[in-house]
Protein backbone atom coordinates (compact mmCIF):
# COMPACT_ATOMS: atom_id res chain seq x y z
CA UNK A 1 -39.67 -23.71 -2.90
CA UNK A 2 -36.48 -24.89 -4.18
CA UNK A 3 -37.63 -28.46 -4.24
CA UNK A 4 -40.45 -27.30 -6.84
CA UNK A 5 -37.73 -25.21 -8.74
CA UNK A 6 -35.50 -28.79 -8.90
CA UNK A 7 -38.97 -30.44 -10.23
CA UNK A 8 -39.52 -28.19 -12.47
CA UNK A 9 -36.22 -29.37 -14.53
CA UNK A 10 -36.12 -32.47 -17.15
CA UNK A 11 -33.51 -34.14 -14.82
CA UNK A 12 -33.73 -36.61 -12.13
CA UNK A 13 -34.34 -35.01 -8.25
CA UNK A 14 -32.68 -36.65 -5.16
CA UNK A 15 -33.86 -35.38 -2.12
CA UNK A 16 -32.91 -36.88 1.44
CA UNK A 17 -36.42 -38.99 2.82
CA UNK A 18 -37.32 -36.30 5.48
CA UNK A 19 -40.91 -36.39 7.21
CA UNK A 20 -41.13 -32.77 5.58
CA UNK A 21 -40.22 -34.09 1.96
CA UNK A 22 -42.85 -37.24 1.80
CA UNK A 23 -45.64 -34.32 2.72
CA UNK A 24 -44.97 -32.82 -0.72
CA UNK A 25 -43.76 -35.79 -2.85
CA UNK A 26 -43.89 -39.83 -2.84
CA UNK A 27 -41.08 -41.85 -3.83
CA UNK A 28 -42.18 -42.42 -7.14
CA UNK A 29 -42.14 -38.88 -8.51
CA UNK A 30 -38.67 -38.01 -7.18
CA UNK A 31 -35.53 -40.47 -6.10
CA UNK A 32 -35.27 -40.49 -2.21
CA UNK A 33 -32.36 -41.65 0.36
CA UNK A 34 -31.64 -41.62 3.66
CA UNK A 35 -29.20 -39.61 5.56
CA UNK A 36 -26.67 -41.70 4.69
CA UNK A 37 -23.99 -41.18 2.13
CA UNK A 38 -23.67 -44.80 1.94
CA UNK A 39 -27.26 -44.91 0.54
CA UNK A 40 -27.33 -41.56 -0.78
CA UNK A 41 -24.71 -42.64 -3.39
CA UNK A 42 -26.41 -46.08 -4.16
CA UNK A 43 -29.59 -44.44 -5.08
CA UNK A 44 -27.30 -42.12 -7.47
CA UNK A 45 -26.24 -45.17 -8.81
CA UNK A 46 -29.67 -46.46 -9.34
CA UNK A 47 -30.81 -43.39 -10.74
CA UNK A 48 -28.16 -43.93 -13.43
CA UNK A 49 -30.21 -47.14 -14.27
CA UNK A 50 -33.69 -47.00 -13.47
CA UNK A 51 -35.51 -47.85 -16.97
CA UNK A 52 -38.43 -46.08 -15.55
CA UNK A 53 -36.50 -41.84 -15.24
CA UNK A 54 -38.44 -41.02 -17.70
CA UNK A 55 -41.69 -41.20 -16.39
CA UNK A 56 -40.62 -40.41 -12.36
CA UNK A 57 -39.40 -36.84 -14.42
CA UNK A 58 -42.79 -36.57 -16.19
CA UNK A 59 -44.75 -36.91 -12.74
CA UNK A 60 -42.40 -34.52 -10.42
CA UNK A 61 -42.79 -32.07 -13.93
CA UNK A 62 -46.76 -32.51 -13.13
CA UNK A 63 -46.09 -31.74 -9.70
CA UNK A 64 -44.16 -28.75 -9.97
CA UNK A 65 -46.73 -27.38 -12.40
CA UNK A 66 -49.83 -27.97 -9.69
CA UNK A 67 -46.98 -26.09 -7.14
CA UNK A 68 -46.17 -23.30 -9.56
CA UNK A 69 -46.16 -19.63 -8.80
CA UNK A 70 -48.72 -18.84 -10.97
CA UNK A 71 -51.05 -21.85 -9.74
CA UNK A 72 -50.19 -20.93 -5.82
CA UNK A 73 -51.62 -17.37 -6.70
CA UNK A 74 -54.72 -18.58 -8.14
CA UNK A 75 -56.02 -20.82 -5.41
CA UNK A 76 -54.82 -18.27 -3.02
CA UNK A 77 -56.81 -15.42 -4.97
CA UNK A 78 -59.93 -18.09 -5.35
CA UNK A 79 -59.60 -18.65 -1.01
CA UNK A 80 -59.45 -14.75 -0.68
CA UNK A 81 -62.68 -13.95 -2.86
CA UNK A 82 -64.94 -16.90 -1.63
CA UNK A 83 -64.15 -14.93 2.14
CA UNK A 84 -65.83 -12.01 0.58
């Protein structure tokens, strides 16, 4: 859940490139590195750069949303009443 609270912000997410991570998100909706801190700080420093932020924030925003409390209740309450 905290990934989805980081998403929700207007500010760029790094998140080490676990198997668990890529089930939720793809690289180009948040900034991911390996376990390295070699390559963990040269994606900072790309993240600095990157010309296209503004649009990776704008998709993990969109993903956060579809994640949301208030979304997560609804399909879960739509799943209970179609068992009825």
């Amino acid at each position: 859940m905290k990934l989805f609270e980081y998403m929700a912000t207007g500010i760029p997410v790094l998140a080490v490139n676990y198997p668990s991570i890529n089930l939720i998100v793809k690289n180009d909706e948040i900034y991911l590195a390996d376990n390295d801190p070699i390559q963990f700080a040269r994606t900072i420093e790309k993240i600095v750069t990157d010309k296209n932020q503004k649009k990776k924030i704008t998709k993990m925003n969109k993903l956060a949303k579809k994640f949301s409390y208030k979304n997560r209740s609804k399909n879960f309450d739509n799943f209970l009443k179609k068992l009825n």
